[in-house]
PDB file of N, CA and C in Angstrom:
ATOM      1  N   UNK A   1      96.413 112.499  88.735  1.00  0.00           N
ATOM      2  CA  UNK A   1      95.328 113.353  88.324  1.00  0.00           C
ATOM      3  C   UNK A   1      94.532 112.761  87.158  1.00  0.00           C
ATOM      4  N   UNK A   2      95.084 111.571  86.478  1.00  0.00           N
ATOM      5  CA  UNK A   2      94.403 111.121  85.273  1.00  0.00           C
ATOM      6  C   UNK A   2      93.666 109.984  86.052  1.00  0.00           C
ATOM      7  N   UNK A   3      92.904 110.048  87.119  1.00  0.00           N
ATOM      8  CA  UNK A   3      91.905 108.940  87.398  1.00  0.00           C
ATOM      9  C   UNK A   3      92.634 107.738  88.179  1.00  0.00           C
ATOM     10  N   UNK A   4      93.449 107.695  87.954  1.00  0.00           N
ATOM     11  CA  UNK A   4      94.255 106.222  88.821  1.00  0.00           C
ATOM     12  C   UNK A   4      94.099 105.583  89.852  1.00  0.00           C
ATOM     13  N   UNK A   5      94.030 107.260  90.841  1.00  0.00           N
ATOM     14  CA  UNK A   5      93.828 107.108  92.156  1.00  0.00           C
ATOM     15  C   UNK A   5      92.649 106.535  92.761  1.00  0.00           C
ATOM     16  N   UNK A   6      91.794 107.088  91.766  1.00  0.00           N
ATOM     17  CA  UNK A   6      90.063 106.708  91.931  1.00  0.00           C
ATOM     18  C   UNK A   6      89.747 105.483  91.646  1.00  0.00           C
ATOM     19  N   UNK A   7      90.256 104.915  90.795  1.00  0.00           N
ATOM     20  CA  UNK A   7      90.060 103.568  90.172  1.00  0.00           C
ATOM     21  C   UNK A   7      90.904 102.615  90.790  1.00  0.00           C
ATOM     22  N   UNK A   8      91.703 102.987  92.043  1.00  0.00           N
ATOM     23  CA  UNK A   8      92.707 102.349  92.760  1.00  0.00           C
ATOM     24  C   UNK A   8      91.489 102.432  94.511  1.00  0.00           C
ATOM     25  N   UNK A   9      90.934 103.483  94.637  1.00  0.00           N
ATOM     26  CA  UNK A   9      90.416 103.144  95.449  1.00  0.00           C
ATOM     27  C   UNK A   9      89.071 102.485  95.369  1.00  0.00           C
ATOM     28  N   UNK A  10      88.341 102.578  94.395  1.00  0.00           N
ATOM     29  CA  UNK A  10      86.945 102.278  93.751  1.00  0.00           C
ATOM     30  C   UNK A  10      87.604 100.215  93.769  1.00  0.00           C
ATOM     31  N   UNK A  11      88.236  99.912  93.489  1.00  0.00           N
ATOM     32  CA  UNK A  11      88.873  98.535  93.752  1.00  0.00           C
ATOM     33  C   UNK A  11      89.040  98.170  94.691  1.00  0.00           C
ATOM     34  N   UNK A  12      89.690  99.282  95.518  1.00  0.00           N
ATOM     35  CA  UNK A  12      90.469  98.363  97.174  1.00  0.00           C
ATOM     36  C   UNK A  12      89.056  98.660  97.546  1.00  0.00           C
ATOM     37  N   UNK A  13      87.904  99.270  98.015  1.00  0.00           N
ATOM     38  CA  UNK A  13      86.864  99.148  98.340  1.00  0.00           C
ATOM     39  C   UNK A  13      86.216  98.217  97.944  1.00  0.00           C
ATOM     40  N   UNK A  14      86.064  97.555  96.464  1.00  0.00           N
ATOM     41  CA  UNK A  14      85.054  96.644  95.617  1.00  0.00           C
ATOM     42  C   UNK A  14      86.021  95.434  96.366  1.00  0.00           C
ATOM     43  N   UNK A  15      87.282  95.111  96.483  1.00  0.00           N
ATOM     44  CA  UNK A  15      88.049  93.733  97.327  1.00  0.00           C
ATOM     45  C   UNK A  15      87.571  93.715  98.619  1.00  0.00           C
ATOM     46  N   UNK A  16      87.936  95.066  99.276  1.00  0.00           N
ATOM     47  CA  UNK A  16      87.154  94.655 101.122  1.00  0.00           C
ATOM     48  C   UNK A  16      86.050  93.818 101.084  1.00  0.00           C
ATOM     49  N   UNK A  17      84.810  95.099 100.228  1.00  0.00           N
ATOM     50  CA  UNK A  17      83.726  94.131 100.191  1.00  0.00           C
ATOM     51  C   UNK A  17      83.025  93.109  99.987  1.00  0.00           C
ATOM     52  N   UNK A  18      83.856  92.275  99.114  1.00  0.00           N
ATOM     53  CA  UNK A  18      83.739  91.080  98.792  1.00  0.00           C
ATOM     54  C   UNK A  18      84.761  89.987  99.898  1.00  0.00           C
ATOM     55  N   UNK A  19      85.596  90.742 100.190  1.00  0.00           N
ATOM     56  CA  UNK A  19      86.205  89.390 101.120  1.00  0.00           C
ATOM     57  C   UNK A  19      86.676  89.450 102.413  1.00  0.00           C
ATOM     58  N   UNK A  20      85.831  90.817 103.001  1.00  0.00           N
ATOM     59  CA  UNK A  20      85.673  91.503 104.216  1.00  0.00           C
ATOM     60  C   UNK A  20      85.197  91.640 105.115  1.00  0.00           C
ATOM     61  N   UNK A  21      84.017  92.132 103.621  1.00  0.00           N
ATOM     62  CA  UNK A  21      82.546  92.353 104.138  1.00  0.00           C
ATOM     63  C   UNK A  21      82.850  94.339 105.195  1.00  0.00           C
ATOM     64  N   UNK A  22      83.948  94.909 104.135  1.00  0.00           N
ATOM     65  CA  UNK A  22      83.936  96.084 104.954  1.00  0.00           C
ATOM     66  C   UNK A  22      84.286  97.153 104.263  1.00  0.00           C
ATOM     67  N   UNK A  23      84.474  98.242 104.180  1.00  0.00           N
ATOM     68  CA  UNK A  23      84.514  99.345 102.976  1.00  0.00           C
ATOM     69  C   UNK A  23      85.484 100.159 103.780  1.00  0.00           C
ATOM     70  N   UNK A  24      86.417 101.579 103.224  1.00  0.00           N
ATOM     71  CA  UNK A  24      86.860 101.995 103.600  1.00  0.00           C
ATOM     72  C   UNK A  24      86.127 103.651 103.569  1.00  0.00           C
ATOM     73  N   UNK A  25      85.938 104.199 104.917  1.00  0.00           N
ATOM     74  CA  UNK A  25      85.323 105.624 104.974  1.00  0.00           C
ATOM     75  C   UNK A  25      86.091 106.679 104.961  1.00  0.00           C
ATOM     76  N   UNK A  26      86.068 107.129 103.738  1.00  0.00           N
ATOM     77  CA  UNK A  26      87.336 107.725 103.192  1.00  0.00           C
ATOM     78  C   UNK A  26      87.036 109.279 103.763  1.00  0.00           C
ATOM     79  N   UNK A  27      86.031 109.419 104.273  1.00  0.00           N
ATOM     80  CA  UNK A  27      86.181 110.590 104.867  1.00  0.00           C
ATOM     81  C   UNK A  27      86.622 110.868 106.340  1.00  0.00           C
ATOM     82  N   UNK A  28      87.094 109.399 106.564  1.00  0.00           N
ATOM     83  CA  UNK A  28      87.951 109.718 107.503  1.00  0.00           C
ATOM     84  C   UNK A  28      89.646 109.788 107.661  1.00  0.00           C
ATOM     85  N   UNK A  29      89.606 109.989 106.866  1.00  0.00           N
ATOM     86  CA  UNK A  29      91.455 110.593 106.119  1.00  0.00           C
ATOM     87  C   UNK A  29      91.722 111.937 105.734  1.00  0.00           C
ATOM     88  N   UNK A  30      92.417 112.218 106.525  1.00  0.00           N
ATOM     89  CA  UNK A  30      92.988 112.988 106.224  1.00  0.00           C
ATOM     90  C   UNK A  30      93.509 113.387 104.572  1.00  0.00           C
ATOM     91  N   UNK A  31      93.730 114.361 103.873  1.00  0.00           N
ATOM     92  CA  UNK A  31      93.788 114.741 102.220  1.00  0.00           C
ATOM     93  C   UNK A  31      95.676 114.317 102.460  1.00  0.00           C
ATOM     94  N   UNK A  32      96.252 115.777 103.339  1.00  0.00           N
ATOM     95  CA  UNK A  32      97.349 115.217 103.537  1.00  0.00           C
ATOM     96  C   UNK A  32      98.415 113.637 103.833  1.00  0.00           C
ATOM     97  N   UNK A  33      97.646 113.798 105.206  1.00  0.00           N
ATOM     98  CA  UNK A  33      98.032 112.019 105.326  1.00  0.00           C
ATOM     99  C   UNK A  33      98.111 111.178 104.699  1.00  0.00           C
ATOM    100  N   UNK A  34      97.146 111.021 103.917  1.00  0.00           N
ATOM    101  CA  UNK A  34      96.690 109.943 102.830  1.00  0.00           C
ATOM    102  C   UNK A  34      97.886 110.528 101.696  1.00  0.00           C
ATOM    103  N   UNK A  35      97.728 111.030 101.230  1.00  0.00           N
ATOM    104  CA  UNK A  35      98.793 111.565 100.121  1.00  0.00           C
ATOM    105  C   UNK A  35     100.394 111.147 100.858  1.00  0.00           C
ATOM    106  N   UNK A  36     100.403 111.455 101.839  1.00  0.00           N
ATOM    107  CA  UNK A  36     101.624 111.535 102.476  1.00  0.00           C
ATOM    108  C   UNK A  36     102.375 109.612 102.566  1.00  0.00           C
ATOM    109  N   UNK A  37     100.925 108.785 102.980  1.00  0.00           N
ATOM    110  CA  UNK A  37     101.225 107.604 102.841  1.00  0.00           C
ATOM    111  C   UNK A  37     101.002 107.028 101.797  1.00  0.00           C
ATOM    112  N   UNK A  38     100.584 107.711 100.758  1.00  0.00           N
ATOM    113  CA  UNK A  38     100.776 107.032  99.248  1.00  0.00           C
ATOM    114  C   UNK A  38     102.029 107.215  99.151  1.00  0.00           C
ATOM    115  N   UNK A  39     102.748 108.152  98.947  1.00  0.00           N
ATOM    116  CA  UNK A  39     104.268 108.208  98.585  1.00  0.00           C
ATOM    117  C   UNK A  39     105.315 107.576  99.420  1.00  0.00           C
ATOM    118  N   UNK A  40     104.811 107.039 100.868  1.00  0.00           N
ATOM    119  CA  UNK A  40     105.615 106.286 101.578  1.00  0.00           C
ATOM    120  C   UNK A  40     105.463 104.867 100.869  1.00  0.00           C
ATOM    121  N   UNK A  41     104.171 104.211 100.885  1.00  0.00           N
ATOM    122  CA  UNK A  41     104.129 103.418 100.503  1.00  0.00           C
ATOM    123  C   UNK A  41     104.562 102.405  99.348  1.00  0.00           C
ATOM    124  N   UNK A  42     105.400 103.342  98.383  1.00  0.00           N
ATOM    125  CA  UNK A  42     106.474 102.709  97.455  1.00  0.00           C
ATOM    126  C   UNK A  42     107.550 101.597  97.977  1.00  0.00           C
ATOM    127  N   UNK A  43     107.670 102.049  99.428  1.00  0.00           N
ATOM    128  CA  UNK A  43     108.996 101.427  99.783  1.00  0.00           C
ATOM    129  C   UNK A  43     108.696 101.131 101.539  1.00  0.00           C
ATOM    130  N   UNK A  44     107.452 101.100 101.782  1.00  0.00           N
ATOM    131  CA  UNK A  44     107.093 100.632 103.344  1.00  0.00           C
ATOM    132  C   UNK A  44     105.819 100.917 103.353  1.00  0.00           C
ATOM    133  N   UNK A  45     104.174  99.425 103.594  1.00  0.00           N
ATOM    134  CA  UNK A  45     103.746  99.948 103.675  1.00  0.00           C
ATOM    135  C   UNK A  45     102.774 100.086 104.924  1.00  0.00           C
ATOM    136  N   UNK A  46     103.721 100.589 106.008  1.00  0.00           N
ATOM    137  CA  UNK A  46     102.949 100.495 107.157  1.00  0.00           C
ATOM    138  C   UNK A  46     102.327 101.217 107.316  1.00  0.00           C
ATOM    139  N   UNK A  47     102.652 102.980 107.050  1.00  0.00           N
ATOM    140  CA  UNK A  47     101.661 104.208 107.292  1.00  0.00           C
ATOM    141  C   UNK A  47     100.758 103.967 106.300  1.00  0.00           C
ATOM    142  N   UNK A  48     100.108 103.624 105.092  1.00  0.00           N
ATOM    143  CA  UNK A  48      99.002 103.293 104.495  1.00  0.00           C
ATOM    144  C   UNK A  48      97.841 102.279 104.358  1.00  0.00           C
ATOM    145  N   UNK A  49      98.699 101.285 105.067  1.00  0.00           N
ATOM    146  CA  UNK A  49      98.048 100.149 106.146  1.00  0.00           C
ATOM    147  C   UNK A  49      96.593 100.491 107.610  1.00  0.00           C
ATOM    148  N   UNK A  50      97.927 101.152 108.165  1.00  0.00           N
ATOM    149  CA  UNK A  50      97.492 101.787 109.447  1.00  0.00           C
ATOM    150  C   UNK A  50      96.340 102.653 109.791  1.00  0.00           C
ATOM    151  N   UNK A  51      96.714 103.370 108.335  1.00  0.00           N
ATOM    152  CA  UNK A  51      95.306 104.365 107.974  1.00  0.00           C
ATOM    153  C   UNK A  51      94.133 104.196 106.996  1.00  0.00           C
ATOM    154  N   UNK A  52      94.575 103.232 106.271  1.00  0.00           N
ATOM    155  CA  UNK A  52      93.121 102.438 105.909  1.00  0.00           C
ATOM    156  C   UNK A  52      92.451 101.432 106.811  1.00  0.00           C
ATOM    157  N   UNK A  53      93.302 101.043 107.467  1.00  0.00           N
ATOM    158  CA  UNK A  53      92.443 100.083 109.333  1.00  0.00           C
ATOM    159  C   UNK A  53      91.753 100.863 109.781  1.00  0.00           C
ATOM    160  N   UNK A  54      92.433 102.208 110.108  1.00  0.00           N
ATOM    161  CA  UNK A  54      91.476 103.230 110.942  1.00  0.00           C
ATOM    162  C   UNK A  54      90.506 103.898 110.516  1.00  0.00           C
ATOM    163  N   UNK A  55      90.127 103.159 109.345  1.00  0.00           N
ATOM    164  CA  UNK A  55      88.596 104.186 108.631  1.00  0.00           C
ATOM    165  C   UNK A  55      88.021 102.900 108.184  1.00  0.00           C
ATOM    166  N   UNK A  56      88.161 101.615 108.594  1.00  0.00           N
ATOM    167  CA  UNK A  56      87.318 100.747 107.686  1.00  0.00           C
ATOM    168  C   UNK A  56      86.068 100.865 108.367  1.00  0.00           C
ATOM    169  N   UNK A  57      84.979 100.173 108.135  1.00  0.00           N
ATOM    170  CA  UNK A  57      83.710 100.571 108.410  1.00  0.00           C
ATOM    171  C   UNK A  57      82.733  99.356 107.860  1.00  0.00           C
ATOM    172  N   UNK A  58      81.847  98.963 108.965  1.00  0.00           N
ATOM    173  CA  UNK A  58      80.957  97.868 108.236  1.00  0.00           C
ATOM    174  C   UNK A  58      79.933  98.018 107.364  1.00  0.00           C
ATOM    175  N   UNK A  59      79.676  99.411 107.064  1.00  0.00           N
ATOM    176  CA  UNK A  59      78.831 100.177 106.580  1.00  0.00           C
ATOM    177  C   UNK A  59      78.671  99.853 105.033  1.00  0.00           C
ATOM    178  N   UNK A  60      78.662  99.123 104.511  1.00  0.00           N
ATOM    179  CA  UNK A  60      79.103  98.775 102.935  1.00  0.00           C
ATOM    180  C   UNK A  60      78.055  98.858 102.280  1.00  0.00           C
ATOM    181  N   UNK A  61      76.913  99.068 102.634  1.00  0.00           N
ATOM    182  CA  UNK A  61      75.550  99.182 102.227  1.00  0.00           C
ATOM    183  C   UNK A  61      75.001 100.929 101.992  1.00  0.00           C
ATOM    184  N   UNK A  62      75.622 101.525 102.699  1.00  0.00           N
ATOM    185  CA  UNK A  62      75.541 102.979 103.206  1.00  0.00           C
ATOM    186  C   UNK A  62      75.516 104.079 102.560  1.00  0.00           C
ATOM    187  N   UNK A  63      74.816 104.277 101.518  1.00  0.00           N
ATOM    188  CA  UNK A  63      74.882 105.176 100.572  1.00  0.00           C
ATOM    189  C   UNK A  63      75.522 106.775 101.140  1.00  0.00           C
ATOM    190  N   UNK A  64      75.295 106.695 101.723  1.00  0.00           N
ATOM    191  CA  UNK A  64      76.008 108.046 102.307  1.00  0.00           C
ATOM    192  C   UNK A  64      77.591 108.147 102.547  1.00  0.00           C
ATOM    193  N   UNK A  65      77.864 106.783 102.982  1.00  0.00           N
ATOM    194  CA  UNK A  65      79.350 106.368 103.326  1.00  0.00           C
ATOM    195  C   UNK A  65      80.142 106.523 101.928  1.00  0.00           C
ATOM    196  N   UNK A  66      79.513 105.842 100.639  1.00  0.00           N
ATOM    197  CA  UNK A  66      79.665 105.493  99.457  1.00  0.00           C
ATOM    198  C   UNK A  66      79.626 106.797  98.709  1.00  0.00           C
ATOM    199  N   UNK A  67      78.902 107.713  98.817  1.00  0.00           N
ATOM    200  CA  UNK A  67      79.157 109.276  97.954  1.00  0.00           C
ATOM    201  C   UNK A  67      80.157 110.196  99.008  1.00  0.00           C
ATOM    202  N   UNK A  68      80.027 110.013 100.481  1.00  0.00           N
ATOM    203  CA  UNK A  68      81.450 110.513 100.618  1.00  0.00           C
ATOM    204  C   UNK A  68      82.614 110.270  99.726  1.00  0.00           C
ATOM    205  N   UNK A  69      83.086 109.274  99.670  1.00  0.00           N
ATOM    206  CA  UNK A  69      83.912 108.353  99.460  1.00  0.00           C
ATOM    207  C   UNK A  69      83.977 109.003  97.604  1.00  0.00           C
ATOM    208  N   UNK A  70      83.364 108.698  97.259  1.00  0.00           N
ATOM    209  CA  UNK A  70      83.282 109.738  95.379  1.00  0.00           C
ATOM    210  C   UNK A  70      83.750 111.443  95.456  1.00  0.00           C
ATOM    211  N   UNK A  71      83.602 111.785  96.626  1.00  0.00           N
ATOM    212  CA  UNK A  71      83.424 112.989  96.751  1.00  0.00           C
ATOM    213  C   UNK A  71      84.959 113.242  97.220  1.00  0.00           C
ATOM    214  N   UNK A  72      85.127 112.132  98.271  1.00  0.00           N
ATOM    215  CA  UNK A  72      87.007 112.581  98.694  1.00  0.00           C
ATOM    216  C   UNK A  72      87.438 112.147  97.504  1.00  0.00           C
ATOM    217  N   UNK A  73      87.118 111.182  96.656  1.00  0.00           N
ATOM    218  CA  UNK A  73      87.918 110.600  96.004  1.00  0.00           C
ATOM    219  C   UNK A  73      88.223 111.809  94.772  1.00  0.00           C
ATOM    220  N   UNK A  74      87.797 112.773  94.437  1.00  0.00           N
ATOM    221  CA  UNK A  74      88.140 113.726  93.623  1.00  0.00           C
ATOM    222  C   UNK A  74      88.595 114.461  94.388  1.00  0.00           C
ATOM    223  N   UNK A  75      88.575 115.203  96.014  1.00  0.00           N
ATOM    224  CA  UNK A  75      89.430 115.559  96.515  1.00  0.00           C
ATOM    225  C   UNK A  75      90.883 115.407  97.131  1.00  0.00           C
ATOM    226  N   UNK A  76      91.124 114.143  96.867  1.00  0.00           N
ATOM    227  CA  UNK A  76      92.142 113.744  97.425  1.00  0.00           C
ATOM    228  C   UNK A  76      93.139 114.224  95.657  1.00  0.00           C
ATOM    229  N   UNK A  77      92.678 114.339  95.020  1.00  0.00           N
ATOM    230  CA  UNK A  77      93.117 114.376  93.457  1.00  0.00           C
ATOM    231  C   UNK A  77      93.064 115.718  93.059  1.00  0.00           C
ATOM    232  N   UNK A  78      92.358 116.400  93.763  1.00  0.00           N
ATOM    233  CA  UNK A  78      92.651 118.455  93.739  1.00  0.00           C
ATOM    234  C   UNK A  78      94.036 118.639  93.934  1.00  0.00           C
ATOM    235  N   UNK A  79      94.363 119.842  93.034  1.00  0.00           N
ATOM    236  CA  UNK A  79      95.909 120.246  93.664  1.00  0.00           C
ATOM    237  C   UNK A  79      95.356 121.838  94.648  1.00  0.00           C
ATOM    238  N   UNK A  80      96.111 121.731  95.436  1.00  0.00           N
ATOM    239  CA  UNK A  80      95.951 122.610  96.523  1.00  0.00           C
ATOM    240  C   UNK A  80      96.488 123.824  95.598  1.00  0.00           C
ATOM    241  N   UNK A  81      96.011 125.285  96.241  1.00  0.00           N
ATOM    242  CA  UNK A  81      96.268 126.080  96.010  1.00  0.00           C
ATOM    243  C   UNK A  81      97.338 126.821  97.171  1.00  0.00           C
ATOM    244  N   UNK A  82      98.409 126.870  96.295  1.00  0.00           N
ATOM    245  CA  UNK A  82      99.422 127.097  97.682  1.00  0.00           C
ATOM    246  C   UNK A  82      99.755 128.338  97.694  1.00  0.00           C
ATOM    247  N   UNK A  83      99.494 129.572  98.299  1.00  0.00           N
ATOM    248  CA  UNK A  83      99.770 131.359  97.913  1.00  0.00           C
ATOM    249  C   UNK A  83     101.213 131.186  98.928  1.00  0.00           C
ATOM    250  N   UNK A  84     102.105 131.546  98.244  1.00  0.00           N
ATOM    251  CA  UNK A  84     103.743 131.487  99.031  1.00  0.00           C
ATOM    252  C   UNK A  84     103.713 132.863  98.722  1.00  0.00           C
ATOM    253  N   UNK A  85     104.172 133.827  99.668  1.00  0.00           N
ATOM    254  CA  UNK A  85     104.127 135.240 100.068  1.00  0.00           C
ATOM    255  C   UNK A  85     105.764 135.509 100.443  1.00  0.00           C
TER     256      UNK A  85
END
């Protein structure tokens, strides 16, 4: 929640694009999933692999692609509101 995440993806995006030539469209992830394969990824990282392949995008120019991407990137960093009844 202190920014990490953002500045972890704001990087792996700024590396694609420079040695790619491809960005990752983060609005195509799932909030869960993605969370789910960050914490796998300590110790295997195939499910976070798998699912940054499946959203890359040649679009790197794409301003629209690029404020999604700001926009998950503080959502992926929301804590859910969980009402347990």
């Amino acid at each position: 929640m202190e920014g990490n995440g953002r500045s972890t993806r704001i990087w792996l995006d700024l590396m694609l694009k420079k040695n790619l030539k491809l960005c990752v469209d983060w609005s195509k992830i799932n909030k869960k999933d993605y969370l789910s394969a960050m914490e796998k990824s300590v110790s295997n990282l195939a499910q976070i692999k798998a699912l940054l392949k499946s959203a890359l995008t040649d679009k790197i120019n794409d301003r629209e692609v690029f404020m999604k991407g700001v926009d998950y990137s503080y959502y992926y960093e929301q804590e859910d509101n969980i009402v347990e009844e």
